[in-house]
Protein backbone atom coordinates (compact mmCIF):
# COMPACT_ATOMS: atom_id res chain seq x y z
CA UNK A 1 0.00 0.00 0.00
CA UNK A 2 1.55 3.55 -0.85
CA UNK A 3 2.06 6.34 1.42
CA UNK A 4 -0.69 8.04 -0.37
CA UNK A 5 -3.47 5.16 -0.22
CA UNK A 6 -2.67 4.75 3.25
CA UNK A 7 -2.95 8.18 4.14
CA UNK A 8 -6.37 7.96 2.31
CA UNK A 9 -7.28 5.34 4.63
CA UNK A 10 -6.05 6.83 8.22
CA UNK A 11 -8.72 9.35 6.50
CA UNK A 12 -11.50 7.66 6.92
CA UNK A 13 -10.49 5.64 9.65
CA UNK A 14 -10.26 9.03 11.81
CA UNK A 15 -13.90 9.52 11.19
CA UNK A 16 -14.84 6.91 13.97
CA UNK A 17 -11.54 8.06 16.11
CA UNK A 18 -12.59 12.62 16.35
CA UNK A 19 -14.79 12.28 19.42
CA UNK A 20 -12.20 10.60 21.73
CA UNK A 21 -10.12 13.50 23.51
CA UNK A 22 -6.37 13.51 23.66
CA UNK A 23 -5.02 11.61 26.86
CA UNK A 24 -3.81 12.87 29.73
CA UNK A 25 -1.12 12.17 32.35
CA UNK A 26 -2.54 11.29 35.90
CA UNK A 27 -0.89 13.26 37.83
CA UNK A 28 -2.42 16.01 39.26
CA UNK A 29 -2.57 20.32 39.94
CA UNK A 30 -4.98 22.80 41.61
CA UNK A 31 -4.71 26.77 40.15
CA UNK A 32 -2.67 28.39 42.33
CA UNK A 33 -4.64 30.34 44.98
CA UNK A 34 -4.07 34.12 45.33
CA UNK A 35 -5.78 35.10 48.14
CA UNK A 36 -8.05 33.36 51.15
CA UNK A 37 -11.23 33.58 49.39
CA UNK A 38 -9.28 31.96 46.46
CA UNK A 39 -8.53 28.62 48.57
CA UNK A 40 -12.03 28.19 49.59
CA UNK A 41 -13.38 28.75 45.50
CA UNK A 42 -10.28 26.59 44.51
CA UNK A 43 -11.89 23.54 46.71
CA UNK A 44 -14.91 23.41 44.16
CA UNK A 45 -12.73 23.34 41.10
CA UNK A 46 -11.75 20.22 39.61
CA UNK A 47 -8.10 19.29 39.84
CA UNK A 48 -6.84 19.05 36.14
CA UNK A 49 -3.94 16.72 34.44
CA UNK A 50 -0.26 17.61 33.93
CA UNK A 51 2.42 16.88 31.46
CA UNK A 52 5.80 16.20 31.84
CA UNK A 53 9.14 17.71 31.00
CA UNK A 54 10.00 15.87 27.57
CA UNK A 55 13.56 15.57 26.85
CA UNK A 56 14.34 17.68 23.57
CA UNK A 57 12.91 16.27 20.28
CA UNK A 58 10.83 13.22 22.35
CA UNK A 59 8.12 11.73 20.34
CA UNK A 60 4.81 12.41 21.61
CA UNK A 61 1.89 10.35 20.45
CA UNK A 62 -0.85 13.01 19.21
CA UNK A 63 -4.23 11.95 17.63
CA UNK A 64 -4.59 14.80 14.71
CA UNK A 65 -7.69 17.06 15.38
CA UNK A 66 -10.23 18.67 12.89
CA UNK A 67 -8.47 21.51 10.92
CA UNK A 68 -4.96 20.85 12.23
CA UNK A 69 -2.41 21.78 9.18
CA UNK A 70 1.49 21.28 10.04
CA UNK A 71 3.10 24.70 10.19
CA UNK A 72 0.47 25.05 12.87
CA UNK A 73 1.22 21.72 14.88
CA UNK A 74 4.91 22.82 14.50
CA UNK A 75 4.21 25.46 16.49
CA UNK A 76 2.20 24.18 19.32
CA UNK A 77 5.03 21.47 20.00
CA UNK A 78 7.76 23.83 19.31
CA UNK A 79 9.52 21.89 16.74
CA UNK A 80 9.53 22.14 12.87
CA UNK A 81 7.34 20.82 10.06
CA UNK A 82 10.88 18.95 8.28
CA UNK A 83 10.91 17.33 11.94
CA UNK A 84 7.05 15.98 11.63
CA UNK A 85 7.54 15.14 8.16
CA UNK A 86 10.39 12.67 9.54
CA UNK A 87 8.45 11.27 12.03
CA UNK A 88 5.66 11.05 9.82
CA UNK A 89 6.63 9.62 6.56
CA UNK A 90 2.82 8.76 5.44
CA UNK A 91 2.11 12.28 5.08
CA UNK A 92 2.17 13.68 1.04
CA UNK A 93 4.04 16.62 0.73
CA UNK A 94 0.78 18.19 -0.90
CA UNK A 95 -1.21 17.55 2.33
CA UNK A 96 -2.94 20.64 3.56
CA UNK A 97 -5.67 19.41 6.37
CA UNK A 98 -4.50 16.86 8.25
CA UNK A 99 -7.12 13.45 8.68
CA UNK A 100 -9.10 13.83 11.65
CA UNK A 101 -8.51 10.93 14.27
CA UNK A 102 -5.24 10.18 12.41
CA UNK A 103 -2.33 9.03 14.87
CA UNK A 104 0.56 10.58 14.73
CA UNK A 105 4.32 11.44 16.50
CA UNK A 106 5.03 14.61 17.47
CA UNK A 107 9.42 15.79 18.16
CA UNK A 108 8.25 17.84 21.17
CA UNK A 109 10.01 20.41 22.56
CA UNK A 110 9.36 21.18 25.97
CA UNK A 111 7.73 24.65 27.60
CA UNK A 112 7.22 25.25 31.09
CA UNK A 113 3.77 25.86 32.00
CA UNK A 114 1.34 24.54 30.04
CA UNK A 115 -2.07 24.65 31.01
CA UNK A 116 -4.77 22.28 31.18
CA UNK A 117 -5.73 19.36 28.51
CA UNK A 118 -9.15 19.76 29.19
CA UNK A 119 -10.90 20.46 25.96
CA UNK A 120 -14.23 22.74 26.60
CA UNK A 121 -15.77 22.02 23.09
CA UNK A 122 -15.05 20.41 19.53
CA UNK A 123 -14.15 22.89 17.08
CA UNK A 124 -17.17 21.88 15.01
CA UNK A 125 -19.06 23.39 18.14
CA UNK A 126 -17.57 26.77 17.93
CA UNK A 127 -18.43 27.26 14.13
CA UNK A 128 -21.49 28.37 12.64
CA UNK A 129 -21.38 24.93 10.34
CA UNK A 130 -22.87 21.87 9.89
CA UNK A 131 -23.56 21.21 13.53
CA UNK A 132 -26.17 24.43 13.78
CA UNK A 133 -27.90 23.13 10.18
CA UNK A 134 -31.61 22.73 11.63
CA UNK A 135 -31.25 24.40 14.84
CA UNK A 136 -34.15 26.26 15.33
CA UNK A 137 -33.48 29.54 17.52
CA UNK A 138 -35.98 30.58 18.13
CA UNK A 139 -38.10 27.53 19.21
CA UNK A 140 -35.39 27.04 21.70
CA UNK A 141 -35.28 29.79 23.58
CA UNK A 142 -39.21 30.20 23.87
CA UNK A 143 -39.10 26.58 25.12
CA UNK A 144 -36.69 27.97 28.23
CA UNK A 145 -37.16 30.22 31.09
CA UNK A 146 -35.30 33.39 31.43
CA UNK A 147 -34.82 36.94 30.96
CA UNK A 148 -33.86 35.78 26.95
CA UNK A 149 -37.44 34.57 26.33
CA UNK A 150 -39.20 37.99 26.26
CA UNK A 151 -35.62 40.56 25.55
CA UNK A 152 -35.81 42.58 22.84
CA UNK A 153 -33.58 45.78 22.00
CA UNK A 154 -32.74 47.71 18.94
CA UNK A 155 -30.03 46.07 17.22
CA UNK A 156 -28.72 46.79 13.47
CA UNK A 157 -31.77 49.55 12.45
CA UNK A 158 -34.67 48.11 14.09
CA UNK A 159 -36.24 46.50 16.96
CA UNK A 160 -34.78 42.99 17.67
CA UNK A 161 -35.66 39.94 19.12
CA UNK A 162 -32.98 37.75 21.58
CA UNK A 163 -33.51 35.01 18.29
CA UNK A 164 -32.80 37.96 15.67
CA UNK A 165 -30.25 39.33 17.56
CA UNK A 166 -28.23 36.11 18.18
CA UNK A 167 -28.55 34.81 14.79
CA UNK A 168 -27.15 37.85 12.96
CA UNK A 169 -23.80 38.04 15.10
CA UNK A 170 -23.77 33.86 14.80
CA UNK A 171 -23.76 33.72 10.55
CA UNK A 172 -21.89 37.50 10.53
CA UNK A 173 -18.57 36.02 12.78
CA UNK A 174 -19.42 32.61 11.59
CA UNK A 175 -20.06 31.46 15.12
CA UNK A 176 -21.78 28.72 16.24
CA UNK A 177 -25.45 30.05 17.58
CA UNK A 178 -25.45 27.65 20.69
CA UNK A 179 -21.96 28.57 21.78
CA UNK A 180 -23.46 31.82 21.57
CA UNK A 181 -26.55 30.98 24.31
CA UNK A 182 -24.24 29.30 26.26
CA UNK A 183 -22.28 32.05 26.55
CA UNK A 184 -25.48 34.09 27.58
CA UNK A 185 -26.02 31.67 30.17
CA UNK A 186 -22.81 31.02 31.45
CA UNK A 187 -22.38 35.14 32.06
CA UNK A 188 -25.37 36.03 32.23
CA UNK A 189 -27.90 33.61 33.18
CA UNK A 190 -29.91 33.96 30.37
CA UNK A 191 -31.95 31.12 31.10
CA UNK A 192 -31.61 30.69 34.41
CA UNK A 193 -32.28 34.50 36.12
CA UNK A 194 -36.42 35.42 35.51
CA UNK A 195 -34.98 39.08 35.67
CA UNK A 196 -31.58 41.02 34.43
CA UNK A 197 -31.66 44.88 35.13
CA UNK A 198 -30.21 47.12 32.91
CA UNK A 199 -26.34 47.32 34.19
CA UNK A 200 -26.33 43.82 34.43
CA UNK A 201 -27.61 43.74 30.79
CA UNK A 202 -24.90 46.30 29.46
CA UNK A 203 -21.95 43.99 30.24
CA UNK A 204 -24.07 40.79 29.60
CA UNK A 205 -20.70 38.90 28.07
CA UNK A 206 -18.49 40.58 31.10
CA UNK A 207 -16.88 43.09 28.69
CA UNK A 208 -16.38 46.23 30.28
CA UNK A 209 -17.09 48.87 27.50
CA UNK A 210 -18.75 52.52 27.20
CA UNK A 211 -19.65 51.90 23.65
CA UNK A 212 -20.11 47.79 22.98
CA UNK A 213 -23.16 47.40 25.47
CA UNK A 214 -26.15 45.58 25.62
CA UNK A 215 -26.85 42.21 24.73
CA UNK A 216 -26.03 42.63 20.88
CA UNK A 217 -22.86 44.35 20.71
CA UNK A 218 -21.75 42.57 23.72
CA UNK A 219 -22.36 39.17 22.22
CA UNK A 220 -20.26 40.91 18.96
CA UNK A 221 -17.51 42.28 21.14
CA UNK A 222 -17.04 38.82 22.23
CA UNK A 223 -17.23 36.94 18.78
CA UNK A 224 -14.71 39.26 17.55
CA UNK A 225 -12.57 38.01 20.75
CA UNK A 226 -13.54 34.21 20.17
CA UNK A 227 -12.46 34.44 16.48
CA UNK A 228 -9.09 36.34 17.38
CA UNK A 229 -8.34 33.33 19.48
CA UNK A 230 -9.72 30.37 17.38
CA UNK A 231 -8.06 31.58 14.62
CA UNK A 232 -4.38 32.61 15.87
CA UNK A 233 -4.20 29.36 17.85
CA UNK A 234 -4.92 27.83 14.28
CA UNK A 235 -2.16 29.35 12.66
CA UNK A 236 0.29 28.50 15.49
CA UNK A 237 0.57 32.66 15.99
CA UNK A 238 -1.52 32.61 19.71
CA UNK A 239 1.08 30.45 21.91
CA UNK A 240 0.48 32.45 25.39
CA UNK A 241 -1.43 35.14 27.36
CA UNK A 242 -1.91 36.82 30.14
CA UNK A 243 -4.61 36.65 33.06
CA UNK A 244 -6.08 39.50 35.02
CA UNK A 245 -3.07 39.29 37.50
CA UNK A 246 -0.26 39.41 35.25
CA UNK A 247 -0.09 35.39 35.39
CA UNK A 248 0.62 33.94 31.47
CA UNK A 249 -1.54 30.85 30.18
CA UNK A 250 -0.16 28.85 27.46
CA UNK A 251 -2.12 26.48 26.02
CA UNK A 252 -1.56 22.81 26.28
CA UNK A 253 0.23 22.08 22.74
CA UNK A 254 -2.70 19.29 22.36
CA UNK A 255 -5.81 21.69 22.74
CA UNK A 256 -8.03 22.23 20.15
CA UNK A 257 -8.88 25.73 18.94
CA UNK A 258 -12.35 26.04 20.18
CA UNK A 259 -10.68 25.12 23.88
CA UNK A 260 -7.86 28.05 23.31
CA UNK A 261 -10.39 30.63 21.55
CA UNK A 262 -12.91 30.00 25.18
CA UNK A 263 -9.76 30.25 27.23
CA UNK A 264 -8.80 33.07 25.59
CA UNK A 265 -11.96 34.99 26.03
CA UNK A 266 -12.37 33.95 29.50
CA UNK A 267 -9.17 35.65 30.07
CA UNK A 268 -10.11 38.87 28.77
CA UNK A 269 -13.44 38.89 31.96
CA UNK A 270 -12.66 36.91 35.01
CA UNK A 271 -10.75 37.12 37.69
CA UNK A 272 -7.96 33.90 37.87
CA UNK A 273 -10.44 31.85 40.10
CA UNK A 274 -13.40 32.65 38.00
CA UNK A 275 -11.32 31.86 35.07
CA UNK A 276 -9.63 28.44 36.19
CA UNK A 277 -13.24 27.42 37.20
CA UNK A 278 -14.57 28.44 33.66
CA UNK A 279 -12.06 26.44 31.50
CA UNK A 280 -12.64 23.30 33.61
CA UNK A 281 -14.63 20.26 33.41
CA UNK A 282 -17.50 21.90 35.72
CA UNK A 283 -17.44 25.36 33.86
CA UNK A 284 -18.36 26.59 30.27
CA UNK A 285 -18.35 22.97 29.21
CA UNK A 286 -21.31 21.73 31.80
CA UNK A 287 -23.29 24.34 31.05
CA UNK A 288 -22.92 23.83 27.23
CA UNK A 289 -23.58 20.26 27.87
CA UNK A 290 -26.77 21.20 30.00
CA UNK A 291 -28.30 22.82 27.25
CA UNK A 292 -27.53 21.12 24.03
CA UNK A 293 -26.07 17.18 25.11
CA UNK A 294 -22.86 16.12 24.44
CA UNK A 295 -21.10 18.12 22.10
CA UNK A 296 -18.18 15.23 21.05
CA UNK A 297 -20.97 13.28 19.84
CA UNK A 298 -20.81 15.67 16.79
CA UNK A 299 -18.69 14.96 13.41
CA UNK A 300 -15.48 17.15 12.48
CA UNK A 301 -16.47 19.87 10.16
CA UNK A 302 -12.69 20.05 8.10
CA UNK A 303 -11.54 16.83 6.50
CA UNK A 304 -8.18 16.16 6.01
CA UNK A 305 -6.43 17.07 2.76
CA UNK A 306 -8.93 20.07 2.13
CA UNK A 307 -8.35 22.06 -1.05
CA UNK A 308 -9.59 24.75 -2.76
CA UNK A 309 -11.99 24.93 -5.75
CA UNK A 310 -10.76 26.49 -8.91
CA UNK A 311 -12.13 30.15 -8.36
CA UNK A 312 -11.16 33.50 -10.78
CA UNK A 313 -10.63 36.99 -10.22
CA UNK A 314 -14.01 38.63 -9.01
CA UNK A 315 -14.29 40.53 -11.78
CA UNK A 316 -13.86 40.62 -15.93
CA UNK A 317 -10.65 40.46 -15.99
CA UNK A 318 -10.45 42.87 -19.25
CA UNK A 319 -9.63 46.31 -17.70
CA UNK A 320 -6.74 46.66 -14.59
CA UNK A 321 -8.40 46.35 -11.05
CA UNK A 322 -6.17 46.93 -8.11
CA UNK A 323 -5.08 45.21 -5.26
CA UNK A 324 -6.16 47.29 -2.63
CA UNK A 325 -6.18 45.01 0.25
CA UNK A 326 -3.82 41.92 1.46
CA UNK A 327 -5.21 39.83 4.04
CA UNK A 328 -7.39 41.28 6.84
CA UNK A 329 -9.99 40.22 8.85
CA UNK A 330 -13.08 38.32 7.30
CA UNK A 331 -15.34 40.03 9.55
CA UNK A 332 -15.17 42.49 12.51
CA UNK A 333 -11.44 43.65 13.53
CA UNK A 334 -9.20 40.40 14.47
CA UNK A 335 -8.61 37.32 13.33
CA UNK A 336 -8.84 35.50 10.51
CA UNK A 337 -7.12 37.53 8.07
CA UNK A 338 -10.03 35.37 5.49
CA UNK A 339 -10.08 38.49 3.07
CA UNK A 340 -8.82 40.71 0.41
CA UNK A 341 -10.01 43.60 -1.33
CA UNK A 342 -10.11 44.94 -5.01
CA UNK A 343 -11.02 48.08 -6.40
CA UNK A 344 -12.38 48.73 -10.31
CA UNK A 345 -10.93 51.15 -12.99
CA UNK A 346 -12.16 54.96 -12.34
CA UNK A 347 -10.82 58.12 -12.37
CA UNK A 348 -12.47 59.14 -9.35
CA UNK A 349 -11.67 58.45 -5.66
CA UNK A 350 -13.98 58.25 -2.39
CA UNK A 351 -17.12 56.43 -1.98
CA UNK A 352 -19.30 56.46 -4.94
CA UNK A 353 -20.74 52.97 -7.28
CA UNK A 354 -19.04 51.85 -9.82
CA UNK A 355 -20.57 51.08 -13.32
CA UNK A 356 -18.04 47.94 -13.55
CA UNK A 357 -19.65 45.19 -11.67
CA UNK A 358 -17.77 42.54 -9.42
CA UNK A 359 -18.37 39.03 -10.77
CA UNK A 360 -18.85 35.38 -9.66
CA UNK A 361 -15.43 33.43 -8.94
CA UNK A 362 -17.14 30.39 -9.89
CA UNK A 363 -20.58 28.93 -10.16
CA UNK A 364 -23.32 28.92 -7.67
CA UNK A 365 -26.32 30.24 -5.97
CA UNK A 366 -26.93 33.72 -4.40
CA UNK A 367 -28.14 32.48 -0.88
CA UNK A 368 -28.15 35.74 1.02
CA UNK A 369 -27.67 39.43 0.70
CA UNK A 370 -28.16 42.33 3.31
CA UNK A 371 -26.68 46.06 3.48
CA UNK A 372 -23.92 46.22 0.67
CA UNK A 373 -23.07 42.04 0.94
CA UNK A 374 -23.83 38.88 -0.74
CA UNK A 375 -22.88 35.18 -0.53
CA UNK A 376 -22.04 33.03 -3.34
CA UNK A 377 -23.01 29.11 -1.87
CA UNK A 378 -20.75 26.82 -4.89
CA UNK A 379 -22.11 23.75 -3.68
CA UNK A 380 -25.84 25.08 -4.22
CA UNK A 381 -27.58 23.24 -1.69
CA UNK A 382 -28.39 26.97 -0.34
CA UNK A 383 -27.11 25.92 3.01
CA UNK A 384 -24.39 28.53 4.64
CA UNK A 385 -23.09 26.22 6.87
CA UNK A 386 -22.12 23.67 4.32
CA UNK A 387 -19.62 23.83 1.92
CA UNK A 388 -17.45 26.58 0.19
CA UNK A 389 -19.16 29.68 0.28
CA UNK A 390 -17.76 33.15 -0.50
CA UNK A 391 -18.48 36.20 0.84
CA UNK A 392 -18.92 39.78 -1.03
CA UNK A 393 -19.24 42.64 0.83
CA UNK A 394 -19.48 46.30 -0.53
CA UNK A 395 -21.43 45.66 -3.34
CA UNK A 396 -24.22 48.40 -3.92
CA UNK A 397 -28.13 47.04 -3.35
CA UNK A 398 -28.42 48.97 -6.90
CA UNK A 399 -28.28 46.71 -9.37
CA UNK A 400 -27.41 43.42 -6.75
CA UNK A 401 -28.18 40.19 -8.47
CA UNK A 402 -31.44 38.82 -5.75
CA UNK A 403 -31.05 35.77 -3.74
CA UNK A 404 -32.12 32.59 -5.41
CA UNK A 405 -30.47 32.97 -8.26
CA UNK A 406 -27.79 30.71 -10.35
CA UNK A 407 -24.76 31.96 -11.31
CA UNK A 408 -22.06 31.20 -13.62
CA UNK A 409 -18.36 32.10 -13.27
CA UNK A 410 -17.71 34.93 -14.19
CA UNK A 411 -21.55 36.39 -14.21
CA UNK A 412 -21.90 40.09 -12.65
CA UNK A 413 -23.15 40.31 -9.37
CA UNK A 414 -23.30 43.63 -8.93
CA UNK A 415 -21.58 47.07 -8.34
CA UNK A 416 -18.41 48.02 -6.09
CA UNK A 417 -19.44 50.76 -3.80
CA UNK A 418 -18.70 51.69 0.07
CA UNK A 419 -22.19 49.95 1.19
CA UNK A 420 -21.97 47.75 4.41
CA UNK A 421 -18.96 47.94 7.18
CA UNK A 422 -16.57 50.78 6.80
CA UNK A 423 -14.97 52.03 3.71
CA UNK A 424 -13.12 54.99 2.65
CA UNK A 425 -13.45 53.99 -1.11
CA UNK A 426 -14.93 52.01 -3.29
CA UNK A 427 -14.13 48.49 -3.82
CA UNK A 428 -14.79 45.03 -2.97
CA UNK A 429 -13.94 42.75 -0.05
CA UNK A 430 -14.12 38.81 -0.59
CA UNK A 431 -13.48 36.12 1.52
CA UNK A 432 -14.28 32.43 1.72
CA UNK A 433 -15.99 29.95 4.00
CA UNK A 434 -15.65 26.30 4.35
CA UNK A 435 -18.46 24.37 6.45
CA UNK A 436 -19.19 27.36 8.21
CA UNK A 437 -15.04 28.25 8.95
CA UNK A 438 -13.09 31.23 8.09
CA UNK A 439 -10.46 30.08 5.48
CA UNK A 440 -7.30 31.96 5.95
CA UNK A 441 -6.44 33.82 2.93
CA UNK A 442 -2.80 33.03 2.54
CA UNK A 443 -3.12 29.54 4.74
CA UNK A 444 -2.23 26.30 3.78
CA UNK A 445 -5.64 26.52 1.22
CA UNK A 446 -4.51 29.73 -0.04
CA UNK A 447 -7.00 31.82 -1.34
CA UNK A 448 -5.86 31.94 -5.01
CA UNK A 449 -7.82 33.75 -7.88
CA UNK A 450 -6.66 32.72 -11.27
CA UNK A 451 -3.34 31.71 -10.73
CA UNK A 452 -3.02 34.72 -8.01
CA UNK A 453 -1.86 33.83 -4.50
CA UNK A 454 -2.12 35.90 -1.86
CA UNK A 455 0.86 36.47 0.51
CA UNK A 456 0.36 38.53 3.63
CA UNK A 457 2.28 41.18 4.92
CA UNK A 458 3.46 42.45 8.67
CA UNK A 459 -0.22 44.45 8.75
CA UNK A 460 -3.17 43.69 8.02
CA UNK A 461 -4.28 45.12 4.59
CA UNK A 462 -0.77 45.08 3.33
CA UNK A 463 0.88 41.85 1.37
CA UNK A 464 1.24 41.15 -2.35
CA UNK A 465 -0.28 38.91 -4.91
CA UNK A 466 1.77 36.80 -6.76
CA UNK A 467 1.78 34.79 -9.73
CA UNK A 468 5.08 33.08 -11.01
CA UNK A 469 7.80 36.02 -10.78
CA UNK A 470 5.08 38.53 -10.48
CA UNK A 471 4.37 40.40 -7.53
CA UNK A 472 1.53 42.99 -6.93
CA UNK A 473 1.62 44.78 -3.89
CA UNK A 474 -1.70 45.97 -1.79
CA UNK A 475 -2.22 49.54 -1.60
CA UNK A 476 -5.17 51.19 -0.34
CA UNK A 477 -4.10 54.03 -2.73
CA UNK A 478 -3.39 52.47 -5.70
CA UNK A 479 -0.68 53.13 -8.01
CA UNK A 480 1.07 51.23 -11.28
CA UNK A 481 2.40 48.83 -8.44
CA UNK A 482 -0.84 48.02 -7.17
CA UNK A 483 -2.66 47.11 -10.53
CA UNK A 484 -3.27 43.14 -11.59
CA UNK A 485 -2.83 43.03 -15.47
CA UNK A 486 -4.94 42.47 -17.87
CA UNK A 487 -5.53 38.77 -18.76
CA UNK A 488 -4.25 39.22 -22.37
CA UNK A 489 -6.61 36.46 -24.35
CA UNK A 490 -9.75 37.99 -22.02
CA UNK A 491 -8.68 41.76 -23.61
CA UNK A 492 -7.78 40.24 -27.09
CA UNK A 493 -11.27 38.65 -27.40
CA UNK A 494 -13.22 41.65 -26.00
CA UNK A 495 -11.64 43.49 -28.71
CA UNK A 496 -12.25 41.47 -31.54
């Protein structure tokens, strides 16, 4: 059997291995107390496993976890991809994803201090995908008690329901909606407490904030947190942070990113005890469990060896767009950098919409639109959370191509503009989704357009596209630098 057949094969033998959690050590720690109150909370919190000190370069066994990629699992285990590779001969040097369940030897390189392997949720939990398909939002919380039942506030130009409310920041970050209301509960007792007066209900998520308050732009303050985390401890950039008295947390090198993304959040609001309680067995993860069952019962959401469908440049690729923007965030202000931005020909600058439309990157159906954005579904089941999907945002609701509609690559969608988020010009931004997950926009699945491949830079918004010996650098004020050329046989035909 080759490498490659057998890799196949550990492929679809992990799908009956992704609900077991990593194993732990037996030995055991308490969170160290800080203060006398501390040692009477700490008696109620569950004493978590520990790992050794590894001797330099000392295989570890690891089972690989949904969405794990290698440059990432180097990371974590401070130690080198060439060094997996070794260890791991079976894997193809095209592999992106690795197989979830897959067994595999890690070189580990001891750190002090790791933290707990207690893993909160699955990572298909945290993601708006194919775990939330069917979950009806608004049956469940009418079927609960609580102050969430009968809240309602004004949330994104008009008078919102707790159901309205939580949905649009769940599909908008890409979260999953019932990590969201066990959030709700877990702060604020959203279906626990009858009653929740109004300071209570400005800082619903613990987020201490003049400006993001109330129960929607809390719960959006915190996705944008959740993301930052999920996403960074993806990429192997998130290795360590800090708690509210100066005392660092870094991650076990076996959690997954769902764990590290909750960890991280809890971080930002609660005091150590509070946190150390939250993160552990009778924390975040009971509660979740109280409401919606078992969470590891549910499949992984990224298979291993994921790639890319073939997608083109969002637009006619007759007249020079530029590259205004290298990888940023997908949506909100942190992690993932998902997305990149182009802006059509004009002579004029500022906000105005253009009368060259943006285009489809590849077939599929219009599934849903809203202030200046639209998403592409390219499997066409019309299901966000499955699938590639890609997201447009900035294009005008003049002219917009209407949801339920078929598409063919390279059809027009509609017209750049400054509609939706914030823009100081006119352009696109376009980003894609895979079973309800950010895709990284220069990650192992880079997010190439026609032969272009994104490459990031130290910022967000800056970077370069490349193709062959070609670079193209991202400038929010374009110049010759900044333009993609014209596809030669595209401009030949159009002229004919």
């Amino acid at each position: 059997m080759t490498y490659r057949k057998l890799f196949l094969f550990l492929m679809l033998l992990g799908l009956t291995l992704t609900a077991c959690a990593p194993s732990t050590k037996p030995s055991m720690i308490l969170p160290t107390a800080t203060s006398e109150v501390d040692d009477q909370v700490n008696l109620e919190i569950t004493p978590f496993p520990t790992r050794p000190a590894y001797a330099p370069g000392e295989l570890v066994a690891y089972t690989a976890q949904t969405g794990d990629t290698l440059p990432g699992l180097a990371t974590r285990f401070n130690t080198t991809v060439k060094e997996i590779r070794q260890a791991n001969p079976i894997i193809p040097e095209d592999a992106t994803t690795m197989p979830p369940g897959m067994p595999m030897e890690i070189p580990i390189y001891y750190r002090p201090l790791w933290g707990t392997p207690h893993q909160i949720v699955p990572d298909a939990a945290f993601v708006n995908g194919p775990d939330a398909v069917g979950f009806n939002m608004h049956s469940f919380i009418l079927q609960q008690g609580g102050w969430l039942r009968t809240y309602n506030a004004w949330a994104f130009r008009g008078t919102r329901t707790a159901a309205d409310i939580v949905d649009y920041v769940a599909i908008n970050y890409a979260i999953s909606p019932k990590l969201l209301l066990a959030l709700l509960e877990f702060q604020g007792g959203a279906f626990s407490r009858s009653f929740i007066d109004s300071d209570d209900e400005a800082v619903v998520m613990g987020l201490k904030s003049d400006a993001w308050t109330g129960v929607y732009l809390q719960l959006a303050y915190a996705s944008n947190i959740l993301n930052d985390g999920y996403y960074r401890w993806r990429e192997g950039d998130l290795m360590d942070f800090l708690l509210e008295d100066g005392s660092l947390v870094r991650p076990d090198p076996w959690q997954n990113a769902a764990t590290v993304a909750l960890q991280y959040f809890f971080s930002h609001i609660l005091s150590v005890t509070d946190f150390h309680h939250a993160i552990g067995p009778d924390g975040f993860s009971q509660t979740y469990q109280d409401l919606f069952g078992d969470p590891w019962d549910i499949e992984p959401h990224i298979p291993g060896s994921l790639t890319q469908p073939e997608l083109q440049l969002p637009y006619v690729n007759n007249q020079a767009w530029a590259y205004t923007g290298g990888p940023h965030t997908g949506w909100g202000s942190m992690a993932p950098w998902a997305a990149l931005d182009f802006a059509p020909p004009s002579e004029r600058t500022g906000c105005f919409i253009s009368s060259v439309p943006t285009t489809a990157v590849a077939d599929g159906l219009v599934i849903r639109d809203g202030p200046g954005m639209l998403v592409l579904d390219l499997d066409g089941d019309g299901i966000e959370q499955t699938g590639w999907v890609v997201f447009y945002l900035h294009i005008s609701d003049q002219g917009r191509v209407p949801v339920g509609t078929f598409v063919a690559e390279g059809d027009p969608l509609g017209f750049p503009s400054c509609e939706g988020g914030r823009s100081t010009g006119t352009h696109i931004h376009i980003a894609r989704k895979f079973n309800g997950e950010w895709m990284t926009a220069d990650g192992v699945i880079p997010f190439v357009l026609s032969g272009w491949t994104p490459v990031r830079g130290d910022e967000p918004y800056q970077g370069w596209l490349v193709n062959g010996d070609v670079w193209i650098v991202a400038n929010s004020n374009p110049d010759n630098r900044s333009m993609i050329p014209v596809d030669e046989v595209e401009a030949g035909e159009s002229d004919s």
